[in-house]
N, C-alpha and C. Protein backbone atom coordinates (compact mmCIF):
# COMPACT_ATOMS: atom_id res chain seq x y z
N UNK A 1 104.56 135.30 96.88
CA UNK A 1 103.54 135.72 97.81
C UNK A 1 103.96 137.07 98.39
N UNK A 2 103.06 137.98 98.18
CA UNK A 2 103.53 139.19 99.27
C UNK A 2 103.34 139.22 100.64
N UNK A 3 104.48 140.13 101.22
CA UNK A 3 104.56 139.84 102.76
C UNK A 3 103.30 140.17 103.53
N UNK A 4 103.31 139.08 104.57
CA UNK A 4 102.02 139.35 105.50
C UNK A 4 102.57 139.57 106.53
N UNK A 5 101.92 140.29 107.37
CA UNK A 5 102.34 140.90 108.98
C UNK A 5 101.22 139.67 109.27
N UNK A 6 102.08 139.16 110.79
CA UNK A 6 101.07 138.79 111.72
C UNK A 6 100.15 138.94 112.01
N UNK A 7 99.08 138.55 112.38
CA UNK A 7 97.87 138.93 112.56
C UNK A 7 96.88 138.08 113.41
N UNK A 8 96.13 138.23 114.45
CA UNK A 8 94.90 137.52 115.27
C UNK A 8 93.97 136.95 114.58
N UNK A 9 93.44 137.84 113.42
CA UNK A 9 92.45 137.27 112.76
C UNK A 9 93.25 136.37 111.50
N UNK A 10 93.95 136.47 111.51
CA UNK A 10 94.90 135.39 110.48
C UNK A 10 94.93 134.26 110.73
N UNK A 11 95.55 134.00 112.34
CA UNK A 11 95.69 133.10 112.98
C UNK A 11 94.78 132.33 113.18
N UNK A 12 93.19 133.02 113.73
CA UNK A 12 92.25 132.25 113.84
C UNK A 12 91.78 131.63 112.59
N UNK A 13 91.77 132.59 111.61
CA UNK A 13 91.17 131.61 110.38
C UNK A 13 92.07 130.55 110.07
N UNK A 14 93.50 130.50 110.21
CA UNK A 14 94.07 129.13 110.23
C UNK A 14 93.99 127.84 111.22
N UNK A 15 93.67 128.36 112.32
CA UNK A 15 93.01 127.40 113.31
C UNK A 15 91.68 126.76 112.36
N UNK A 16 90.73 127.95 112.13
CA UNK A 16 89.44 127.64 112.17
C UNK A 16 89.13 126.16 111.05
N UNK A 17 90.14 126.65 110.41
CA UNK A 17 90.36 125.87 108.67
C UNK A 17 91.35 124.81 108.79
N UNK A 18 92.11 124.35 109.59
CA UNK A 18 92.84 123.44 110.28
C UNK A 18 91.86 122.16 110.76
N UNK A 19 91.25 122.56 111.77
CA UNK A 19 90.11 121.86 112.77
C UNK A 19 89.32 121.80 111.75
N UNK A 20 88.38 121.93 111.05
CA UNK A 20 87.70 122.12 109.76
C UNK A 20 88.15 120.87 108.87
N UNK A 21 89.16 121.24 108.50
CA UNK A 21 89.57 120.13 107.63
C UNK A 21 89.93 118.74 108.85
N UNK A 22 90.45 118.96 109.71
CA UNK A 22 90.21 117.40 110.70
C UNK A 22 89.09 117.13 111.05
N UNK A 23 87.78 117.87 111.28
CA UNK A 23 86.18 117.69 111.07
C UNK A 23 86.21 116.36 110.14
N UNK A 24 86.60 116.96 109.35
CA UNK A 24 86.21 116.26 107.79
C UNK A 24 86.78 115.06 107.67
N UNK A 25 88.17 115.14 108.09
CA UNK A 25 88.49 113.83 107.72
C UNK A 25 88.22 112.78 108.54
N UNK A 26 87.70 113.17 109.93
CA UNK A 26 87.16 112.30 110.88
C UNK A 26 85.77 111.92 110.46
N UNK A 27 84.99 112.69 109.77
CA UNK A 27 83.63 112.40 109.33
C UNK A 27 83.82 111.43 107.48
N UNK A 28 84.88 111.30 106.89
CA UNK A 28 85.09 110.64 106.20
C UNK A 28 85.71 109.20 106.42
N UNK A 29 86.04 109.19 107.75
CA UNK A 29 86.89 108.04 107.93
C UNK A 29 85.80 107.10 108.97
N UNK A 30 84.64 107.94 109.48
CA UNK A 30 83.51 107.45 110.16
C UNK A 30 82.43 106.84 108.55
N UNK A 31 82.46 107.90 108.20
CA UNK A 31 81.45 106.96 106.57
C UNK A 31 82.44 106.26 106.10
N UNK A 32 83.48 105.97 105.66
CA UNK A 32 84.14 104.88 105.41
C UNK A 32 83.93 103.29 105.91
N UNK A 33 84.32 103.68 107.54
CA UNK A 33 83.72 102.69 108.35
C UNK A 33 82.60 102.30 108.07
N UNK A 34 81.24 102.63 108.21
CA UNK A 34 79.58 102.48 108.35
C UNK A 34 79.86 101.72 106.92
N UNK A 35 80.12 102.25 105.55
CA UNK A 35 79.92 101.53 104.67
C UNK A 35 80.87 99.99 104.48
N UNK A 36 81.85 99.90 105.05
CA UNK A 36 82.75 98.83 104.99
C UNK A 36 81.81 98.17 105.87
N UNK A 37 81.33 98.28 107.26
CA UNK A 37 80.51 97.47 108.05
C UNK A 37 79.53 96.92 107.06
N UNK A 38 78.66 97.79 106.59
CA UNK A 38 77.20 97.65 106.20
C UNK A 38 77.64 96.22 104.88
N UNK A 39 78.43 96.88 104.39
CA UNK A 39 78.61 95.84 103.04
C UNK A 39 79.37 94.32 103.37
N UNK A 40 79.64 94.62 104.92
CA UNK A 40 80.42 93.18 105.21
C UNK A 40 79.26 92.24 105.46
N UNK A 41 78.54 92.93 106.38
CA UNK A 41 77.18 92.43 107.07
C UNK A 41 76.66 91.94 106.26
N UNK A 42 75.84 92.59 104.94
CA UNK A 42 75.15 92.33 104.02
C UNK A 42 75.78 91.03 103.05
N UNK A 43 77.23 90.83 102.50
CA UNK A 43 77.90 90.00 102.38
C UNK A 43 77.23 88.72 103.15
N UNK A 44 77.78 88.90 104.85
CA UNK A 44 77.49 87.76 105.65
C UNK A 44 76.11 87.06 105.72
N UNK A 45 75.24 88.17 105.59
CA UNK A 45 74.10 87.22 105.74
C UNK A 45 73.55 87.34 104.04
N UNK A 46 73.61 87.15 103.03
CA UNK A 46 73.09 86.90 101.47
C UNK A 46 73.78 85.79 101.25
N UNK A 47 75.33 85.40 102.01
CA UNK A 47 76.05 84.20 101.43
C UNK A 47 74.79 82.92 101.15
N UNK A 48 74.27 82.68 102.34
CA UNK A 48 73.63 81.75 102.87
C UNK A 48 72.38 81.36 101.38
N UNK A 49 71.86 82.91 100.75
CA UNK A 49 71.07 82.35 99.67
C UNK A 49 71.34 81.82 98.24
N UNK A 50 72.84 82.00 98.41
CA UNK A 50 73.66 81.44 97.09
C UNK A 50 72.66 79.95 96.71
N UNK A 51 72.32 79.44 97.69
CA UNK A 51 71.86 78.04 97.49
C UNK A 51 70.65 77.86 96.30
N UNK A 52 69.99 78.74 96.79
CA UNK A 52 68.84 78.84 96.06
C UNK A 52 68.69 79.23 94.12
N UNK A 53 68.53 78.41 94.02
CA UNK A 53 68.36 78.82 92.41
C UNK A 53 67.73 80.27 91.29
N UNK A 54 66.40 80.60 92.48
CA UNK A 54 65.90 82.19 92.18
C UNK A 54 66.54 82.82 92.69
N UNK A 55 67.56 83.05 93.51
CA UNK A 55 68.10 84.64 94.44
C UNK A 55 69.48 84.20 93.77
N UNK A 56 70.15 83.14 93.15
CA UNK A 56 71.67 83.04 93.09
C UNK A 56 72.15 84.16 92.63
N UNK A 57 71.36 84.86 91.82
CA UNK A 57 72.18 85.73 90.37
C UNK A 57 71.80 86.96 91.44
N UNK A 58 70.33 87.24 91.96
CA UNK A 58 70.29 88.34 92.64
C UNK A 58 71.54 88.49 93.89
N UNK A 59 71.51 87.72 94.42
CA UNK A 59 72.67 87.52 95.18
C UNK A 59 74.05 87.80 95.47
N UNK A 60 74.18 86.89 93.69
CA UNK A 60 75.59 87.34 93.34
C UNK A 60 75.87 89.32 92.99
N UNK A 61 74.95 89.52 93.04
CA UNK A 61 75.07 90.87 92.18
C UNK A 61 75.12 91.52 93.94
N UNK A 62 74.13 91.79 94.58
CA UNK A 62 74.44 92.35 95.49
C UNK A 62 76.06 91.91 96.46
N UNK A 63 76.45 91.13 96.10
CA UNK A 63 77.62 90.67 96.89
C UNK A 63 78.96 91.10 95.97
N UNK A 64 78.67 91.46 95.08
CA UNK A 64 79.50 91.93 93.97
C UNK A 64 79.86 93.44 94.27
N UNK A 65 78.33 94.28 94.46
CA UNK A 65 78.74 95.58 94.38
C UNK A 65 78.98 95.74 95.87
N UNK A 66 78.77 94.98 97.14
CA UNK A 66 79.60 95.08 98.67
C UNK A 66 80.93 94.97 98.56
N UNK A 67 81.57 93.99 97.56
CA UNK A 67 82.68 93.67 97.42
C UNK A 67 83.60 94.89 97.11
N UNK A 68 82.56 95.62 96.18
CA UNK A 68 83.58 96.75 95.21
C UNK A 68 83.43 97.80 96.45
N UNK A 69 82.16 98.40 97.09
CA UNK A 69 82.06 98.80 98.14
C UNK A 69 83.07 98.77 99.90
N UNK A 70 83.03 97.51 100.00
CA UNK A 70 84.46 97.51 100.90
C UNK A 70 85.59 98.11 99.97
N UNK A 71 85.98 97.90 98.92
CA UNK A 71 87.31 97.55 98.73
C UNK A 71 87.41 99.44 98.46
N UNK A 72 86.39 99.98 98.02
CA UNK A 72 86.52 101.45 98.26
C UNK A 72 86.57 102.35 99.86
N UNK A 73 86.09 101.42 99.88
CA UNK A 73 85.75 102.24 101.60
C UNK A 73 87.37 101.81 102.22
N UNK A 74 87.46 100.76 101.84
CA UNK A 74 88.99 100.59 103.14
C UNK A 74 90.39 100.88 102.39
N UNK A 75 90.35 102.03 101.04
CA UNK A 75 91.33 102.65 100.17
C UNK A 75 91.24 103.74 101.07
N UNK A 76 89.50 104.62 101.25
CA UNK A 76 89.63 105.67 101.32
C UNK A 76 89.94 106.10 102.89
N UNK A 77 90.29 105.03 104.04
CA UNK A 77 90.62 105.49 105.05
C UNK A 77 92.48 104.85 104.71
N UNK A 78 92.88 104.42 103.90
CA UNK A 78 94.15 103.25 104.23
C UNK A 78 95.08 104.86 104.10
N UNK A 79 96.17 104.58 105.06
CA UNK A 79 96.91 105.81 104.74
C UNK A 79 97.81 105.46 103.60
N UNK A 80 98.34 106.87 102.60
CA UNK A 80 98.73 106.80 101.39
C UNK A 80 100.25 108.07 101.63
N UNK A 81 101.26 106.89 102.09
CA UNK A 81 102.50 107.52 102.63
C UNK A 81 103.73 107.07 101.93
N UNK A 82 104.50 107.89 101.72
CA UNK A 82 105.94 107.08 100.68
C UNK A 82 106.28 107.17 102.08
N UNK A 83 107.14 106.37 102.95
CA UNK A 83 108.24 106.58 104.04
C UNK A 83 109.53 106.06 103.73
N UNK A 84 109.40 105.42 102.59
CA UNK A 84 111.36 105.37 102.03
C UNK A 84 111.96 105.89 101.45
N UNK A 85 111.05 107.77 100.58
CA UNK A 85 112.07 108.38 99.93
C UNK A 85 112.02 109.50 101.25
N UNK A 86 112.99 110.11 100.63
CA UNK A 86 113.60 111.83 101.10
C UNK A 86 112.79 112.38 100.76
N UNK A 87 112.48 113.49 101.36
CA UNK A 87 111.76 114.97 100.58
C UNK A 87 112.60 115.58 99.40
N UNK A 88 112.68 116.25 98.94
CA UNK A 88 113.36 117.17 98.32
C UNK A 88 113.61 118.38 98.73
N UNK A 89 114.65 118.41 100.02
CA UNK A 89 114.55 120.19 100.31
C UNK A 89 115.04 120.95 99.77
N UNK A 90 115.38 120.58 98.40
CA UNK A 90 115.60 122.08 98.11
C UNK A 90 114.56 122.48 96.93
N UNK A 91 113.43 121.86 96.65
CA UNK A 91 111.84 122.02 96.21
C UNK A 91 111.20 123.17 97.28
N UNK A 92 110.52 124.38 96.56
CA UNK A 92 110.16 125.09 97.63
C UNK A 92 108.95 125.17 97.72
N UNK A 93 107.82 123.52 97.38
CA UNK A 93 106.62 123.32 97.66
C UNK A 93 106.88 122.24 98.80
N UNK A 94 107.43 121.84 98.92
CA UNK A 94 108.19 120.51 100.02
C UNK A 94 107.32 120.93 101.51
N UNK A 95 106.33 120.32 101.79
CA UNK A 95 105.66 120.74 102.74
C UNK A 95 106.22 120.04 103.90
N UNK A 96 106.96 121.06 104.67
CA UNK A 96 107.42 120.49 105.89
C UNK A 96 106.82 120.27 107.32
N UNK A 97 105.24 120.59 107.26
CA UNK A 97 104.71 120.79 107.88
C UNK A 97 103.51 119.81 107.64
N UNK A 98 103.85 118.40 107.01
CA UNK A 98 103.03 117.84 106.99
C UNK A 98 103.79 116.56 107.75
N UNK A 99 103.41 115.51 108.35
CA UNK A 99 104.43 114.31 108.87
C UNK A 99 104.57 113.75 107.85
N UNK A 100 104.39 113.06 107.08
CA UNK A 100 104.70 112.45 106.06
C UNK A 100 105.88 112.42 105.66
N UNK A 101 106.35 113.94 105.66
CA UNK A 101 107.38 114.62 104.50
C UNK A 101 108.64 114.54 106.08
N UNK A 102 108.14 115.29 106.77
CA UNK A 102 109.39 115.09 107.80
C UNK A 102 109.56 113.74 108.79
N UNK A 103 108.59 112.64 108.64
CA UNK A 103 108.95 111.40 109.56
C UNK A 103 110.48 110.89 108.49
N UNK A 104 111.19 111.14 107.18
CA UNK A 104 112.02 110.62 106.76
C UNK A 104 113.41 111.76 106.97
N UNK A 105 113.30 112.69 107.56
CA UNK A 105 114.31 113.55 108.55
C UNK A 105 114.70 113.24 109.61
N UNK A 106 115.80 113.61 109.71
CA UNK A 106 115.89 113.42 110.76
C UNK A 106 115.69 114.41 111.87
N UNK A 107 115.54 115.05 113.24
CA UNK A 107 114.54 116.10 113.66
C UNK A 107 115.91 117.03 113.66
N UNK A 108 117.17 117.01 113.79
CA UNK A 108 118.12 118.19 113.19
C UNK A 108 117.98 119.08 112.45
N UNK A 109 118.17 118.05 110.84
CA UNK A 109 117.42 118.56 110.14
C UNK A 109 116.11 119.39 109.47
N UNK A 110 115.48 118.72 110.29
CA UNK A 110 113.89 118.91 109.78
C UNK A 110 113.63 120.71 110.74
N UNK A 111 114.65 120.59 112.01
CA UNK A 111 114.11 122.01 112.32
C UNK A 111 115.22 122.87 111.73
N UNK A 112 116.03 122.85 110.97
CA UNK A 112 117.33 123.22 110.48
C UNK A 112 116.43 123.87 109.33
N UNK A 113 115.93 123.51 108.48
CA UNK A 113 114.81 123.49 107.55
C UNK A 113 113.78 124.87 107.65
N UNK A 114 113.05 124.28 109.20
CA UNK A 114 112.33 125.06 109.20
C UNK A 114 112.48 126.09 110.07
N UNK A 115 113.57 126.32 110.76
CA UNK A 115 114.11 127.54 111.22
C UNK A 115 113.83 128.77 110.79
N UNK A 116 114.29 129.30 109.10
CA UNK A 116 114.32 130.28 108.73
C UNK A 116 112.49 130.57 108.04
N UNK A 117 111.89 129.18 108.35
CA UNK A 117 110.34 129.89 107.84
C UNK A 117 109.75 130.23 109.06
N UNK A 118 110.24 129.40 110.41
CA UNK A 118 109.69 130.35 111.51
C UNK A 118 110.04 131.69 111.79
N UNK A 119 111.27 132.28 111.31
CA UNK A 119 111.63 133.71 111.66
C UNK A 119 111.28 134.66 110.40
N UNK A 120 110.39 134.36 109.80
CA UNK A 120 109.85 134.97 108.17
C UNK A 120 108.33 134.66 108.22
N UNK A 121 107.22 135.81 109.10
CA UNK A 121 105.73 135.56 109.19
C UNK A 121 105.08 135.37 108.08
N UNK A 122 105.74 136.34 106.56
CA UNK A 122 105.41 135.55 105.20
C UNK A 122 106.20 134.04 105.04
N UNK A 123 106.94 133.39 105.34
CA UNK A 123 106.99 132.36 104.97
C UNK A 123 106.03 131.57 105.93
N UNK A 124 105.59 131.80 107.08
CA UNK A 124 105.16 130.94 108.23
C UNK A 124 103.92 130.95 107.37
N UNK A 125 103.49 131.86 107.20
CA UNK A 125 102.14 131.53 106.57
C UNK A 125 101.57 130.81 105.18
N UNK A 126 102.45 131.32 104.50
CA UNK A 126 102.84 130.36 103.51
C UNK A 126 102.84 128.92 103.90
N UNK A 127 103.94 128.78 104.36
CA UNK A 127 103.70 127.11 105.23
C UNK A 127 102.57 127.12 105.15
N UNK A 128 101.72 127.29 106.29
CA UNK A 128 100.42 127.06 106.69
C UNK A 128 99.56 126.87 105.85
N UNK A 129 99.73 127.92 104.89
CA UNK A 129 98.80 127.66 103.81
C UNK A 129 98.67 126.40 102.76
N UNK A 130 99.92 126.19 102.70
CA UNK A 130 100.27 125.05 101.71
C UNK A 130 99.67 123.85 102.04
N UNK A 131 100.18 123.90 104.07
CA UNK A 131 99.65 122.61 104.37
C UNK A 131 97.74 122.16 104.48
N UNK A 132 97.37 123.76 104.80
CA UNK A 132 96.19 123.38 104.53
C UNK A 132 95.69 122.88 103.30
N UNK A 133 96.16 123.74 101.95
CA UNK A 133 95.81 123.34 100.55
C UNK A 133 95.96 121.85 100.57
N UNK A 134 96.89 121.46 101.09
CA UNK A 134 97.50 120.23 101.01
C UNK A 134 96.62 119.06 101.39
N UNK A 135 96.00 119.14 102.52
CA UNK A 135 94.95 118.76 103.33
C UNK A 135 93.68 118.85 102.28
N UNK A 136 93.63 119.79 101.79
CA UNK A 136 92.21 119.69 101.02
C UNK A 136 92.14 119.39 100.32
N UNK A 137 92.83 118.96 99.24
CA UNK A 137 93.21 118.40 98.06
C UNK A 137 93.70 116.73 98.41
N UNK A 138 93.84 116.38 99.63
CA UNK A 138 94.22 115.10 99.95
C UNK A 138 92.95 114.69 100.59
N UNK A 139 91.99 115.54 101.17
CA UNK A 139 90.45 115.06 101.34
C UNK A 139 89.89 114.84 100.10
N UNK A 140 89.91 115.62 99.32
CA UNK A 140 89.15 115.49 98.19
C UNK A 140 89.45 114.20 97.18
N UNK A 141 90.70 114.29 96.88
CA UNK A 141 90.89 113.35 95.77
C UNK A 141 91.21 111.72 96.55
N UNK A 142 91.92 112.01 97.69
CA UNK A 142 91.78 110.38 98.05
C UNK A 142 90.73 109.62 98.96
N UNK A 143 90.26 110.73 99.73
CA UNK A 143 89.32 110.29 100.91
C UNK A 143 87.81 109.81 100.43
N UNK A 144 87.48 111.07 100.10
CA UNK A 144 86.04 111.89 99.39
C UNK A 144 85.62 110.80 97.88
N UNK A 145 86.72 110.77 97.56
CA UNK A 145 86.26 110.52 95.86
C UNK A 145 86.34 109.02 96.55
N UNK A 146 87.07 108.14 97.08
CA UNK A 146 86.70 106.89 97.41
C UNK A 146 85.12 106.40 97.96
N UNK A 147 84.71 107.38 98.80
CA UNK A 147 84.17 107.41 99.68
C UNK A 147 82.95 107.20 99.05
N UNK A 148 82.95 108.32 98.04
CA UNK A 148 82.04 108.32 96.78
C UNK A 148 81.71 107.42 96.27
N UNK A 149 82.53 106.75 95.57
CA UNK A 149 82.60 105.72 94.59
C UNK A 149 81.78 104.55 95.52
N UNK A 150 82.50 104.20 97.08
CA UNK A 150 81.37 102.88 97.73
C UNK A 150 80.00 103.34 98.05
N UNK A 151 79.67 104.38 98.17
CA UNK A 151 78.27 105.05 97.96
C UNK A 151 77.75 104.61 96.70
N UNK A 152 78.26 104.75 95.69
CA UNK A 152 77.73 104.59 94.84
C UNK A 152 77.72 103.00 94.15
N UNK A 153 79.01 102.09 94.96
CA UNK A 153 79.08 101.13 94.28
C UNK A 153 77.76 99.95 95.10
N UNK A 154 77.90 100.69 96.53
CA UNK A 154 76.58 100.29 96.77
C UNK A 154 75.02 100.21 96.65
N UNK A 155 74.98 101.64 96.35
CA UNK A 155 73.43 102.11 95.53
C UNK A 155 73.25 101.16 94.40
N UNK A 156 74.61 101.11 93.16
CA UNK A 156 74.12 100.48 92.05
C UNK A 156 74.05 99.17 92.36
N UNK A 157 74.88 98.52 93.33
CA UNK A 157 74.58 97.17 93.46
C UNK A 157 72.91 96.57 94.41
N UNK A 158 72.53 97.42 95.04
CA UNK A 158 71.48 96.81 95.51
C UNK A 158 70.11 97.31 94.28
N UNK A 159 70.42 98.41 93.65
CA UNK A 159 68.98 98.48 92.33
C UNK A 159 69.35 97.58 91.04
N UNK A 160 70.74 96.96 90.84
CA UNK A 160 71.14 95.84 90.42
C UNK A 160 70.27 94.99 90.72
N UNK A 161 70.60 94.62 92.04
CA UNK A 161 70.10 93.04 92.35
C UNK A 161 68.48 93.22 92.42
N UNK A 162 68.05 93.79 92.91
CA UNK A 162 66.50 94.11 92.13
C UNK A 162 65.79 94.25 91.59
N UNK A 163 66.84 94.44 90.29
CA UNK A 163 66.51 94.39 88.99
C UNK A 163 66.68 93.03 88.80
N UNK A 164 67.60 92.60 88.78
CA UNK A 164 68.25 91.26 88.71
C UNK A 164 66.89 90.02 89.21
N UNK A 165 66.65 90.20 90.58
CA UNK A 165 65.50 89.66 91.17
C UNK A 165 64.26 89.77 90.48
N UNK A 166 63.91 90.75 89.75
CA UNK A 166 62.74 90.58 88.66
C UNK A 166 62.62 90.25 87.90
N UNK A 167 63.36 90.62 86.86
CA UNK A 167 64.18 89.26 85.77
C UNK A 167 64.28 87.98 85.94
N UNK A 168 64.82 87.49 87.27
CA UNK A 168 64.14 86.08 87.46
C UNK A 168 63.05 85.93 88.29
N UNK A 169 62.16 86.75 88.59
CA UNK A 169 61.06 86.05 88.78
C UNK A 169 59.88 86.26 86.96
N UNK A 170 60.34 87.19 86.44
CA UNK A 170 59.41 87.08 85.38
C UNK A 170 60.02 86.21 84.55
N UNK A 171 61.22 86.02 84.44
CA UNK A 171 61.53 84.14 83.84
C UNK A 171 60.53 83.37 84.30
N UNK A 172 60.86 83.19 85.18
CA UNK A 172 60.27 82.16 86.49
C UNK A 172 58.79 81.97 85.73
N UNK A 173 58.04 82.69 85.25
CA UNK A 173 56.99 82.77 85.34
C UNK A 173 56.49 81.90 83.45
């Protein structure tokens, strides 16, 4: 990376893109929720038509794709942390500026570490940068793409069971 001088407007765009990305993950971990609710609910009250001989299969199908639906939704908020290995400090992607990586330091260390990237404004930023990349790439692939998937495991399960529900009523018939 070439050296960067300090800068105001630097700073703010790392704020801005910081808060930004915690936007996000608070608005992913709120749709997470809503869909884990919605599909529990829906669960709770369809149990009851298992009984019935025309809705069983429709039933089962919608309770199928809630099932797959929770089980996405409560991946994509579950936190996804090693806390029994070490970092690797002497890796010079080792983001020390994320907790994850330094809750297995001890805090000696961990500012021993990052000493010489606070007195180096190209390395500080660097840091920064990493950890944001880091952040966005950890929204995307674990949060987002879960998040996705119970969106979708819900959509297909309720035009499933609707389908499903017509099929036996034109049996039925």
């Amino acid at each position: 990376m070439r050296p960067i001088m300090s800068s105001g407007h630097l700073d703010q765009m790392f704020r801005q893109t910081r808060a930004y990305h915690a936007q996000l993950s608070q608005m992913a971990d709120l749709k997470a929720s809503m869909m884990f609710t919605l599909a529990s609910v829906i669960i709770t009250l369809s149990i009851r038509y298992l009984e019935d001989p025309f809705l069983r299969w429709p039933v089962l199908v919608l309770i199928a794709g809630s099932l797959v639906t929770i089980v996405s939704a409560a991946y994509a908020v579950m936190p996804k942390l090693n806390l029994n290995d070490k970092p690797d400090l002497r890796d010079p992607h080792t983001n020390l500026l994320f907790f994850g990586t330094f809750t297995n330091l001890e805090y000696g260390e961990w500012v021993a570490e990052l000493e010489p990237i606070l007195h180096d404004p190209t390395r500080t930023y660097e840091a920064m940068l990493r950890d944001i990349y880091e952040m966005g790439i950890y929204l995307g692939l674990k949060k987002y793409r879960f998040i996705r998937i119970a969106y979708i495991a819900f959509l297909t399960g309720l035009v499933l069971s609707m389908l499903t529900f017509v099929v036996v009523e034109l049996v039925k018939l």
